[in-house]
Protein backbone atom coordinates (compact mmCIF):
# COMPACT_ATOMS: atom_id res chain seq x y z
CA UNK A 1 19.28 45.79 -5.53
CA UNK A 2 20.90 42.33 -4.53
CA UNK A 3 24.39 41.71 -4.13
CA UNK A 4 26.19 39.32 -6.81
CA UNK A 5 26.86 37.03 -3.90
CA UNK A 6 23.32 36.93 -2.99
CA UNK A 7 22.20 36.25 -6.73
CA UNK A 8 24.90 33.57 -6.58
CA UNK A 9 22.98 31.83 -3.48
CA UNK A 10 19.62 31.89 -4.86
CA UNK A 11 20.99 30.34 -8.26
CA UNK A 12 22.73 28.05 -5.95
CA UNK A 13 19.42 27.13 -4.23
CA UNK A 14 17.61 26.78 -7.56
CA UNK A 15 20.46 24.70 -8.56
CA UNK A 16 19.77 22.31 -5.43
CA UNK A 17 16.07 22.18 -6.29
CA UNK A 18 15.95 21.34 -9.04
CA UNK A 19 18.80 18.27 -8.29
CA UNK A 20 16.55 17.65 -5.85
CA UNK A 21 13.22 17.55 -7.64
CA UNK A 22 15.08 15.55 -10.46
CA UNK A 23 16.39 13.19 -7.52
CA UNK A 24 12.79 12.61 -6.46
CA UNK A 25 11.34 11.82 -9.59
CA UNK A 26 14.03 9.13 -10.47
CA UNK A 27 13.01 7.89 -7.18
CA UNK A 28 9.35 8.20 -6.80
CA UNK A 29 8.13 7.69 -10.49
CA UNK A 30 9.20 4.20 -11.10
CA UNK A 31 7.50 3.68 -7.49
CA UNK A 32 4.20 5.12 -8.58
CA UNK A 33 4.40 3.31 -11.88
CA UNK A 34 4.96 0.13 -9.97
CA UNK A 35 1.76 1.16 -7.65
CA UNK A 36 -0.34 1.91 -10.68
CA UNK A 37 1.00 -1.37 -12.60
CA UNK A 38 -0.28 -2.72 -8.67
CA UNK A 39 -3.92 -1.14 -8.84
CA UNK A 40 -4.39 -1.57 -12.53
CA UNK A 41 -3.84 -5.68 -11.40
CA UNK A 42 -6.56 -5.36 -9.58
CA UNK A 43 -8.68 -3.55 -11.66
CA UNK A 44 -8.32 -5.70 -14.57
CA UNK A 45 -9.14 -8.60 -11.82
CA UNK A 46 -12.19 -6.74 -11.05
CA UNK A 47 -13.39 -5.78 -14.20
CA UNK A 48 -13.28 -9.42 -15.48
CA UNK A 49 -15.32 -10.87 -12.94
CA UNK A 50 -17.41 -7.64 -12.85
CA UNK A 51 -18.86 -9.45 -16.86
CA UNK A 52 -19.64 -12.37 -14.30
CA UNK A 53 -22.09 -9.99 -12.11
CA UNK A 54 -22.54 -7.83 -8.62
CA UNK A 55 -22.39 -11.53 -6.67
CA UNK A 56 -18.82 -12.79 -8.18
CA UNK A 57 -17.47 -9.23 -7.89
CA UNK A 58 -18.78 -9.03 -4.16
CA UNK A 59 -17.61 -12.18 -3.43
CA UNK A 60 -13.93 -11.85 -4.92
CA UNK A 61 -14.12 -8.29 -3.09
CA UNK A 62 -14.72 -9.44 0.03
CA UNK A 63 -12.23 -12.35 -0.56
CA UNK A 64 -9.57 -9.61 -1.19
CA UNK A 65 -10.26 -8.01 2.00
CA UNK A 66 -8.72 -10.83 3.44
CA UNK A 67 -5.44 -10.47 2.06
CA UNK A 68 -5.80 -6.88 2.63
CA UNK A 69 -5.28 -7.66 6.44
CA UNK A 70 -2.29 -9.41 5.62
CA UNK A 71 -0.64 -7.22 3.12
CA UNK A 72 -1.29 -4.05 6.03
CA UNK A 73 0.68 -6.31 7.79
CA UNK A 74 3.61 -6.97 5.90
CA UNK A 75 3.56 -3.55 4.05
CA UNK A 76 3.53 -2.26 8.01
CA UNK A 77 6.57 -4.66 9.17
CA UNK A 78 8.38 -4.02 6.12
CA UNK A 79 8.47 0.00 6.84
CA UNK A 80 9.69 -0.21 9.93
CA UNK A 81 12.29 -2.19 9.04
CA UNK A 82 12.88 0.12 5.66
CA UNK A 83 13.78 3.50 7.89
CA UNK A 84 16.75 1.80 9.09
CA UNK A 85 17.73 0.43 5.57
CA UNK A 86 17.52 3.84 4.40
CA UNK A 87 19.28 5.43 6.59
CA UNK A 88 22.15 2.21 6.55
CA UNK A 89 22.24 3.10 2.97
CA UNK A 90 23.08 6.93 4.00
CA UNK A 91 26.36 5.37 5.09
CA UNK A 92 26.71 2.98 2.54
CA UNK A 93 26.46 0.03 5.64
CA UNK A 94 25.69 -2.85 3.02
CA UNK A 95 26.16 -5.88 5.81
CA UNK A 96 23.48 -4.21 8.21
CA UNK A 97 20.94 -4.06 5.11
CA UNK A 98 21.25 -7.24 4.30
CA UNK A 99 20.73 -8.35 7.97
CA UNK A 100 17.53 -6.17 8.18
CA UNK A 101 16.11 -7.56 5.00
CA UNK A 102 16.71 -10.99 6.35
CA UNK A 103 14.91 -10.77 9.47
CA UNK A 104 12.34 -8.67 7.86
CA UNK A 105 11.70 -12.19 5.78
CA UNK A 106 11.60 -14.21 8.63
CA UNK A 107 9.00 -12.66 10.04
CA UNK A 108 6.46 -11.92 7.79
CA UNK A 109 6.93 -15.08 6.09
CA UNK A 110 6.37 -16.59 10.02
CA UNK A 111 3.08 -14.99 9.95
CA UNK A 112 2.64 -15.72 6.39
CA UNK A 113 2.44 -18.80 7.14
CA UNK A 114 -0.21 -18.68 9.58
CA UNK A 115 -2.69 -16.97 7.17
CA UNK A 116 -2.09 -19.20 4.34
CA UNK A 117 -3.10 -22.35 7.24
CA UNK A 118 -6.40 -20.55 8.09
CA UNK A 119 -7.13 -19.21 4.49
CA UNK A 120 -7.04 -23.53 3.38
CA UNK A 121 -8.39 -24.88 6.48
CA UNK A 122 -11.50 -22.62 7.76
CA UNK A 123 -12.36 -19.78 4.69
CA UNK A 124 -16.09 -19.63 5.24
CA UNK A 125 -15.38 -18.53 8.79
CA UNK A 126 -12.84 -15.42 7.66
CA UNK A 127 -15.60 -14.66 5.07
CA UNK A 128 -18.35 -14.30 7.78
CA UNK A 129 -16.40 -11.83 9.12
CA UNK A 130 -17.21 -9.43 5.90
CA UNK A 131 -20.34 -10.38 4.32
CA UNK A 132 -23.39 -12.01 6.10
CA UNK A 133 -24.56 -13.00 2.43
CA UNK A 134 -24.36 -16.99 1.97
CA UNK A 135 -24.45 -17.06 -1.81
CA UNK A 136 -21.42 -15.02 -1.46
CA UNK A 137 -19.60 -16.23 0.76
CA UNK A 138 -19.89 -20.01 -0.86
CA UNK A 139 -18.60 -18.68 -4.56
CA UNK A 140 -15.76 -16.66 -2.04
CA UNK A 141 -14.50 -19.17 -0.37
CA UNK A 142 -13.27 -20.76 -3.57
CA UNK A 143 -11.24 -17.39 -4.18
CA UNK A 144 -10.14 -17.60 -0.48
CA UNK A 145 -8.74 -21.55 -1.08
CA UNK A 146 -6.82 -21.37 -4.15
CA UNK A 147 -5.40 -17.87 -3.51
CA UNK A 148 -4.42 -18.66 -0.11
CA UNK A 149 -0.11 -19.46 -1.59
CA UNK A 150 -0.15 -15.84 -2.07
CA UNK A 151 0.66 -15.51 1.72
CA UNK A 152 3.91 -17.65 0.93
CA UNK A 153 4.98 -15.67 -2.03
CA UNK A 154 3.80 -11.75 -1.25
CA UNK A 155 6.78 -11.72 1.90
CA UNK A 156 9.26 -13.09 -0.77
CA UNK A 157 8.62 -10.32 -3.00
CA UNK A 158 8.18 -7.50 -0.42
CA UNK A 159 11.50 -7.96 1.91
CA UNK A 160 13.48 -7.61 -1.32
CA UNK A 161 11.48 -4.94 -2.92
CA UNK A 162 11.56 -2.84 -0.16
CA UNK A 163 14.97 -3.32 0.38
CA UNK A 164 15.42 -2.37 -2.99
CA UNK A 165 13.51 0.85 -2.87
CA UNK A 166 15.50 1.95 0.42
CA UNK A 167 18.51 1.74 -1.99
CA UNK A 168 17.28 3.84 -4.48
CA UNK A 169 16.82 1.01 -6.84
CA UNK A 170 13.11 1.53 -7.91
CA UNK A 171 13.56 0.23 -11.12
CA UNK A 172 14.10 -3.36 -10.68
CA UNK A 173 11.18 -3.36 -8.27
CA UNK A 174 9.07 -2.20 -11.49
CA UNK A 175 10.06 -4.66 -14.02
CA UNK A 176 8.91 -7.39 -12.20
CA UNK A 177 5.30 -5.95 -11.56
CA UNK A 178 4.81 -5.02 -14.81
CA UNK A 179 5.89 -8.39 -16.14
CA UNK A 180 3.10 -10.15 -13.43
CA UNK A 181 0.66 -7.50 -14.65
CA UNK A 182 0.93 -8.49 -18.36
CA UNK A 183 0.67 -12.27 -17.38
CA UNK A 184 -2.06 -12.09 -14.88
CA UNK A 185 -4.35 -10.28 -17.55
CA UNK A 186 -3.66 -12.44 -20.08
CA UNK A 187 -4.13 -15.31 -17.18
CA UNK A 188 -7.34 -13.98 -15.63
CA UNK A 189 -8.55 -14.35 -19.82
CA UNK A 190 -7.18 -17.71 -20.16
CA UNK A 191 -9.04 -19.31 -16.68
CA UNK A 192 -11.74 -17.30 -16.28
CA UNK A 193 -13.30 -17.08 -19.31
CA UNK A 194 -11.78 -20.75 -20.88
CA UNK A 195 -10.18 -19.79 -23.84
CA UNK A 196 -7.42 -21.20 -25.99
CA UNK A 197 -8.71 -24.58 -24.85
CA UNK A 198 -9.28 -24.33 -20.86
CA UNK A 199 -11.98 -24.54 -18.98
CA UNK A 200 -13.78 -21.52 -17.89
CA UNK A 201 -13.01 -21.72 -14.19
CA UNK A 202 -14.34 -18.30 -12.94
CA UNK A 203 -13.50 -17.16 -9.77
CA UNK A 204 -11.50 -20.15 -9.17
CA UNK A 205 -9.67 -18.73 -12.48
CA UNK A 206 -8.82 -15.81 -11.48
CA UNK A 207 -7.58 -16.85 -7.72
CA UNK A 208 -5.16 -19.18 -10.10
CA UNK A 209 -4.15 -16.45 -12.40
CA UNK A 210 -2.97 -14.21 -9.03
CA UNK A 211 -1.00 -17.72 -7.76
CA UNK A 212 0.64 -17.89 -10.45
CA UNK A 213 1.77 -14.12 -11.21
CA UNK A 214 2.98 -13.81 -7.99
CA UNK A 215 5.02 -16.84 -8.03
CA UNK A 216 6.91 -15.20 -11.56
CA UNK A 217 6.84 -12.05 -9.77
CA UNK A 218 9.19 -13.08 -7.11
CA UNK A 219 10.93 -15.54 -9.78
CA UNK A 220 11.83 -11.86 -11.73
CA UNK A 221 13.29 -10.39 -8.13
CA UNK A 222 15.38 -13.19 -7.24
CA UNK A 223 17.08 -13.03 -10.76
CA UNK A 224 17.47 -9.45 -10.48
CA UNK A 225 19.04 -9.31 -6.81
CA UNK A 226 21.00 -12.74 -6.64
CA UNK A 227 21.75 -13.96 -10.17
CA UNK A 228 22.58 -10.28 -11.26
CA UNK A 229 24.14 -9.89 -7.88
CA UNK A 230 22.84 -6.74 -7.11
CA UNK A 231 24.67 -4.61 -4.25
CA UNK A 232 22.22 -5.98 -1.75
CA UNK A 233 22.92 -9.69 -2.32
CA UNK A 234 25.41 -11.81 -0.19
CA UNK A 235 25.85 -14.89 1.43
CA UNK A 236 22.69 -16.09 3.12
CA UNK A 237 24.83 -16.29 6.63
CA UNK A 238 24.75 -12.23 6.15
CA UNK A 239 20.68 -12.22 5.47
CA UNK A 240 20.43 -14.36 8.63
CA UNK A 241 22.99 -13.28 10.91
CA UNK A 242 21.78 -10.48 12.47
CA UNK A 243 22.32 -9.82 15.86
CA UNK A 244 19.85 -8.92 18.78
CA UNK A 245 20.92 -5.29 19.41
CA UNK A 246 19.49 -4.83 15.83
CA UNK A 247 16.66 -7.33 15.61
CA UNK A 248 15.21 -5.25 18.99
CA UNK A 249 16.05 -1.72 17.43
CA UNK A 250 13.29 -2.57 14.31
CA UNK A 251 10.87 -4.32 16.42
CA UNK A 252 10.97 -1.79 18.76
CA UNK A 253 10.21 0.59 15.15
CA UNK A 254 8.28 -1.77 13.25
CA UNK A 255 5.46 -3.49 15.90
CA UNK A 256 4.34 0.44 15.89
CA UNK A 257 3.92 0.38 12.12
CA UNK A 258 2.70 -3.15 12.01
CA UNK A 259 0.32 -2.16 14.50
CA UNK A 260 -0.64 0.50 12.99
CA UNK A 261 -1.11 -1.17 9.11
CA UNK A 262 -2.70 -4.32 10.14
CA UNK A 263 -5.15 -2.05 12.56
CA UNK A 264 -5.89 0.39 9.57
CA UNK A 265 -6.14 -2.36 7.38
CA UNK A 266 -8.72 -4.33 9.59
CA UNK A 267 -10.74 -0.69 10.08
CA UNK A 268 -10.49 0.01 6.25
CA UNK A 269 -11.77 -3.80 5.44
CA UNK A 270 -14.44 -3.09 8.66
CA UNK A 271 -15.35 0.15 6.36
CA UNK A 272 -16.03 -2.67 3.41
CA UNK A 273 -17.86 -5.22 5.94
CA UNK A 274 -20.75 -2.22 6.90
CA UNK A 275 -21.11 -1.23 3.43
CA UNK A 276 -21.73 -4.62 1.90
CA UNK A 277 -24.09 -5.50 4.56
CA UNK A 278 -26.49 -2.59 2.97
CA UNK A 279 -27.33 -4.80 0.06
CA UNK A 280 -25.48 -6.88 -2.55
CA UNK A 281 -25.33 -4.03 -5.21
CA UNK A 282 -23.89 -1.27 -2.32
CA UNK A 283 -20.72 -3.80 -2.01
CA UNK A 284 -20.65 -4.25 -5.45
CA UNK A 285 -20.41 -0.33 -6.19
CA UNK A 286 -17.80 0.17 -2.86
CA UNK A 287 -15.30 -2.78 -4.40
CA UNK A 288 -15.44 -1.26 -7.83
CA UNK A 289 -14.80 1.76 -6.63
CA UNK A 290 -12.18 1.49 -3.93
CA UNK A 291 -10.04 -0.12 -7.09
CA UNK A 292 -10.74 2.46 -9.49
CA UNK A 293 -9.35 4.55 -6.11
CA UNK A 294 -6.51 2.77 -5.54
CA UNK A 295 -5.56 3.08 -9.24
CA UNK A 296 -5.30 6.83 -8.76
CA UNK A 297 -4.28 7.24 -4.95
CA UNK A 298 -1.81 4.32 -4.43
CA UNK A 299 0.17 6.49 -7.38
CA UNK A 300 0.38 9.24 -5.27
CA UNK A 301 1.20 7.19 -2.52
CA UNK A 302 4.72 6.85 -3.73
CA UNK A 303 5.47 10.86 -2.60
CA UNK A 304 5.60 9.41 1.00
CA UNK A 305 7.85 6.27 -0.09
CA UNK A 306 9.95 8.92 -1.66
CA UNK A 307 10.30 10.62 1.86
CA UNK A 308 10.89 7.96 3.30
CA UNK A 309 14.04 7.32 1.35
CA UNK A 310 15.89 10.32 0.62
CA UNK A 311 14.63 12.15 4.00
CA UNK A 312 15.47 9.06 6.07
CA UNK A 313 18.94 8.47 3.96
CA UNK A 314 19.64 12.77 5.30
CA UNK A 315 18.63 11.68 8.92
CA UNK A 316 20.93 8.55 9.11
CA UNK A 317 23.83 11.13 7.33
CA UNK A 318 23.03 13.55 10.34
CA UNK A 319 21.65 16.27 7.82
CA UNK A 320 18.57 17.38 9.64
CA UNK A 321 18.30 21.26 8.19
CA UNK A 322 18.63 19.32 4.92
CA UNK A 323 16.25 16.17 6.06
CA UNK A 324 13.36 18.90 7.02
CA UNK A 325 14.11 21.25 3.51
CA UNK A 326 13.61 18.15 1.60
CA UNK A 327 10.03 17.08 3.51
CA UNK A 328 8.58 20.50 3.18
CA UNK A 329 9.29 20.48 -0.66
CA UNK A 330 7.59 16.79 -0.59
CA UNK A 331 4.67 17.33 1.48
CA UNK A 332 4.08 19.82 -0.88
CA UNK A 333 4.35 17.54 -3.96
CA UNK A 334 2.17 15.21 -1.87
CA UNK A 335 -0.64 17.67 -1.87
CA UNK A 336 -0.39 18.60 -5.22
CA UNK A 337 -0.36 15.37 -6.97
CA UNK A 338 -3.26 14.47 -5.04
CA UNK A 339 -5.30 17.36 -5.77
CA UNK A 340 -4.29 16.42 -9.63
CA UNK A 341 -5.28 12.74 -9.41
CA UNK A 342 -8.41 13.66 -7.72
CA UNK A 343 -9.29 15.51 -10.91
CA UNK A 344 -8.08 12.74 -12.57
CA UNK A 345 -10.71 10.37 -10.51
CA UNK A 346 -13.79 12.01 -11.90
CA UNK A 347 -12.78 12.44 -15.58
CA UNK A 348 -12.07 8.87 -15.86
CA UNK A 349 -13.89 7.28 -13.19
CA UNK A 350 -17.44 7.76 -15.08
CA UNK A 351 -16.12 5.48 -18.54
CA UNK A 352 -14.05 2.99 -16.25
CA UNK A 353 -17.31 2.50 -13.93
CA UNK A 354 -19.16 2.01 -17.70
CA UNK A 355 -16.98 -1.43 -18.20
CA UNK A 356 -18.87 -2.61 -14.90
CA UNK A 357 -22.13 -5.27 -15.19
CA UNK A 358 -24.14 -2.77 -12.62
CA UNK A 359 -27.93 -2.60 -11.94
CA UNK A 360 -29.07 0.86 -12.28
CA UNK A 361 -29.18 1.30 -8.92
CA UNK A 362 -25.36 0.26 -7.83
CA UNK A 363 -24.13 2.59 -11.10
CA UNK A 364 -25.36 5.52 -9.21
CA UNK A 365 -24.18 4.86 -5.60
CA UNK A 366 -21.05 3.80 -7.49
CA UNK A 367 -20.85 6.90 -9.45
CA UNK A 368 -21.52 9.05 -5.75
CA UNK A 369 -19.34 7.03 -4.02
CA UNK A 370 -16.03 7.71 -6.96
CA UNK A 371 -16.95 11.89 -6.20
CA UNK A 372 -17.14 11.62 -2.47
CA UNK A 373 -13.22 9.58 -3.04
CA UNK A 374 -11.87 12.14 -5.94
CA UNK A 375 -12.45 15.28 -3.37
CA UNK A 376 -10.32 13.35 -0.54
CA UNK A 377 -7.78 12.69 -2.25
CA UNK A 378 -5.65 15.18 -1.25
CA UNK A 379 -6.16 14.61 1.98
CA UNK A 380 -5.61 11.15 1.89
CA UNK A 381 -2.31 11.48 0.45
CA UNK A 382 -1.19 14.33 2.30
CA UNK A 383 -1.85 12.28 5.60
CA UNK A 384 -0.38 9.22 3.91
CA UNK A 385 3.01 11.05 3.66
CA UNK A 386 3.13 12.59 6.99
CA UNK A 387 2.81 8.68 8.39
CA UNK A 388 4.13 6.49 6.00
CA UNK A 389 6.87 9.38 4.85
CA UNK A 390 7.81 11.72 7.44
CA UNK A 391 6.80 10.32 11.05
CA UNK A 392 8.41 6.50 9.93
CA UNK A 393 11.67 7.84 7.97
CA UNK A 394 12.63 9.28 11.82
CA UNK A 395 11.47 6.39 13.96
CA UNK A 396 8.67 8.27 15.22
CA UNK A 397 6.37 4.77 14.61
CA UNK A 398 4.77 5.25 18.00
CA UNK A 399 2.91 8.49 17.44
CA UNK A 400 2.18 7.81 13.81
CA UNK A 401 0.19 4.17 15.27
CA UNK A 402 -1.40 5.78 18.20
CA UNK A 403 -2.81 8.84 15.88
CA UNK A 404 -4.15 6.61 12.72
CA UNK A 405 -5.41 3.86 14.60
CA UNK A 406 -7.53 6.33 16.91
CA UNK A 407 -8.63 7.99 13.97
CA UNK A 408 -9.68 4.88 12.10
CA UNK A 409 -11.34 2.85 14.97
CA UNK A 410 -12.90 5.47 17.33
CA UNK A 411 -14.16 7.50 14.68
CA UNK A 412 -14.10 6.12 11.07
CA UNK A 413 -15.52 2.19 12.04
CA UNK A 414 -17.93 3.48 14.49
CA UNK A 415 -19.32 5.80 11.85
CA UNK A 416 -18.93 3.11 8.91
CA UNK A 417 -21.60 0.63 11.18
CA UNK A 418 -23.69 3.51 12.51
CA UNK A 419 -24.62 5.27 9.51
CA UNK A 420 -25.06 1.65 7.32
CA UNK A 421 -26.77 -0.57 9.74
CA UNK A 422 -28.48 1.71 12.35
CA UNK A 423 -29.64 5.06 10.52
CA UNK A 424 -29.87 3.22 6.98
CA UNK A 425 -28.33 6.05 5.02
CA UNK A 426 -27.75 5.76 1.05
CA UNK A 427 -24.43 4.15 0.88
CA UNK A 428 -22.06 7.15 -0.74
CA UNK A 429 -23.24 9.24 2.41
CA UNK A 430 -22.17 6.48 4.64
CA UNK A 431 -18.94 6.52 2.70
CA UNK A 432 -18.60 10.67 3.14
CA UNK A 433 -19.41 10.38 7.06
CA UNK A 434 -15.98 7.86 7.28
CA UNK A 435 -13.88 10.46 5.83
CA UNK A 436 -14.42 12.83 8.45
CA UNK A 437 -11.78 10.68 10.48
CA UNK A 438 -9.29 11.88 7.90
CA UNK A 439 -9.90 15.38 8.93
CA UNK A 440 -9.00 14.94 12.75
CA UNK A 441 -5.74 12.89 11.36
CA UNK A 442 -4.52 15.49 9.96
CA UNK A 443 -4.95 18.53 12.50
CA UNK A 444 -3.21 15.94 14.77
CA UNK A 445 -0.43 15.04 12.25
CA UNK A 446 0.01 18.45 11.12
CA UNK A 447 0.89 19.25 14.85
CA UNK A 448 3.30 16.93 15.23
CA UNK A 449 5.51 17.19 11.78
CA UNK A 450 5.69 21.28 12.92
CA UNK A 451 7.19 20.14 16.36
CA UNK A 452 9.81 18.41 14.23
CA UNK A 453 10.13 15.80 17.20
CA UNK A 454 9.87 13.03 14.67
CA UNK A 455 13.44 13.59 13.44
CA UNK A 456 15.71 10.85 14.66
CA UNK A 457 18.87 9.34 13.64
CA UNK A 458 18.19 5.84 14.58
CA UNK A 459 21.30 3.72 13.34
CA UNK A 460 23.71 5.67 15.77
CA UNK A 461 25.49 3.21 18.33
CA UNK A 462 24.77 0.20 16.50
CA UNK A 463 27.76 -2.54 16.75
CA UNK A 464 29.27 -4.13 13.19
């Protein structure tokens, strides 16, 4: 028999869980809805040229793969620089956010910058780097050209939305998403296909449509944060007068991560480089399906956001029995919803893959390729969180970069070019050799999160 007392803790505990589970979903959901709203973009992108045929949907997904690099980039700088706004907003330190999120925009829009210069002046030569197809890298460079003020307007977006998140403001983040979804389908109809009048522009249509939705996108966030004056706006002399102490504390956090995205990102686009040079219909089936993927996965994704948050807010409070209670009970999560959206993958995957213009022969490897990505899932996500959740809400960047990079570029590249240009192997068992990095990732991850030496409090010391 238990005490009262001790049936009094364990109600307490239950209590606490389910706070905390009700915490996390007010947190993560309106993330994964705003990474679904993301992937479902791109889907309705790809399934709109994929009416065109397999060239303008290779050629628009190799195009992508170059703002891939960049996004990895930015979506790498950006959570470095969120542990410490989490864990500023753990003790409410308002001035210090608004100094990170302003140097977090100065640099990715400095680099930024730099990609929309080479994305106007040279495209054919980024294309090479991808596809060794000239049909398709002439219609892709028209993507490349008018797309390329996307690298102005994506760091606009993502300093605030990030900063946003960190705050546990997730919804804000989600309106404006959804409201560039609705307009860049109904743009992508307008320009690509000429109605209501227009001329049917294509590719170059739907490289305007994305302009354009990104442009209202930001437009939506700067209403929300500085005309609604939102707890994270201030004067611009806060944004931009941070000091050096702090500027080196999430460099020193954030070149790990930025390493470490733009690296996985330029291994992961590498991946999409070896497949395509198989043949025109085995990039075709890859790009379709890595969206219908990313419509599932990047959903799940949002577990490790949610880690980084509210584990990262307990670490900059000094909570760290509480900071490790709460990861458990998320990697957890992590692993479930992944093992849920991978069953998700296959019973939608086959009637989404259906809306595709396919040759018999890329509807197959397609088809292989969507099975081989539903019964990874888990795994993807449950290494996702351990980097982008656990390792970065505690600073520990450095490990986290070291271990995925490794993975990505002395196994999973080596394995992508290998199996696809030397042995010749059926695309979806080229794909199912890569994964095998995933595997050593996360013995080695799995390691590390046990040691619990990625729990750091990294705001301590820091001057007003």
């Amino acid at each position: 028999m238990k005490s009262r007392q001790e049936e009094k803790g364990e109600n307490l505990n239950d209590l606490q869980l389910r706070q905390f589970l009700k915490t996390v979903a007010v947190v993560a959901a309106p993330i994964a809805l705003q990474s679904l709203i993301g992937s479902s973009l791109n889907l309705v992108d790809n399934l709109m040229i994929g009416h065109l045929g397999e060239i303008p949907l290779n050629a628009v997904g190799v195009s992508v793969q170059i703002f891939f690099v960049y996004w990895m980039f930015v979506f790498g700088f950006s959570s470095g620089a969120a542990t410490f706004i989490s864990q500023f907003y753990g003790v409410r330190d308002f001035v210090n956010i608004r100094r990170t999120t302003g140097f977090t925009l100065s640099v990715i829009f400095g680099v930024g910058v730099l990609f929309f210069l080479a994305a106007e002046l040279f495209p054919e030569y980024l294309l090479r780097i991808f596809t060794r197809f000239p049909e398709v890298i002439e219609a892709g460079k028209v993507y490349v050209r008018i797309g390329a003020p996307t690298f102005l307007l994506v760091p606009l977006t993502m300093a605030f939305t990030v900063a946003l998140r960190a705050t546990q403001q997730t919804m804000q983040p989600l309106i404006a998403s959804a409201a560039a979804l609705g307009l860049n389908t109904f743009m992508n109809y307008v320009l690509i296909y000429g109605a209501f009048g227009m001329p049917a522009m294509g590719i170059a249509g739907a490289a305007l449509a994305t302009v354009i939705s990104r442009a209202v996108e930001f437009s939506i966030i700067f209403y929300l944060v500085f005309i609604r004056k939102n707890a994270i706006a201030g004067p611009l002399k806060e944004f931009f007068g941070f000091k050096g102490e702090l500027a080196a504390r999430i460099v020193r956090n954030a070149l790990p991560t930025t390493i470490n995205e733009t690296m996985w990102g330029m291994g992961t686009a590498l991946y999409v480089a070896a497949f395509a040079r198989i043949s025109i219909s085995a990039g075709a089936a890859v790009q379709a399906c890595n969206t219908i993927n990313s419509l599932f996965s990047m959903a799940a994704f949002s577990v490790g956001d949610a880690v980084l948050i509210l584990v990262g807010q307990k670490l900059g409070e000094g909570k760290t029995d509480e900071a490790w209670k709460m990861s458990v009970i998320l990697l957890k999560i992590g692993v479930l919803v992944g093992l849920v959206l991978g069953g998700l993958t296959l019973l939608f995957g086959r009637p989404i893959l259906g809306l595709f213009d396919f040759t018999a022969e890329g509807e197959t490897d397609a088809w292989r390729i969507l099975v081989v990505y539903a019964a990874t899932l888990f795994m993807e996500v449950y290494n996702a969180v351990q980097v982008t959740g656990c390792l970065r809400c505690g600073g520990d960047t450095r490990f986290a970069m070291i271990t995925e990079v490794s993975a990505v570029w002395l196994i999973g590249v080596p394995l992508a070019f290998i199996t696809s240009l030397v042995l010749h192997w059926p695309v979806y068992l080229a794909v199912l050799a890569v994964k095998t990095e995933g595997v050593v990732k996360g013995v080695i991850l799995t390691r590390r999160y046990l040691s619990r030496k990625w729990m750091n409090n990294m705001i301590g010391g820091l001057d007003d």
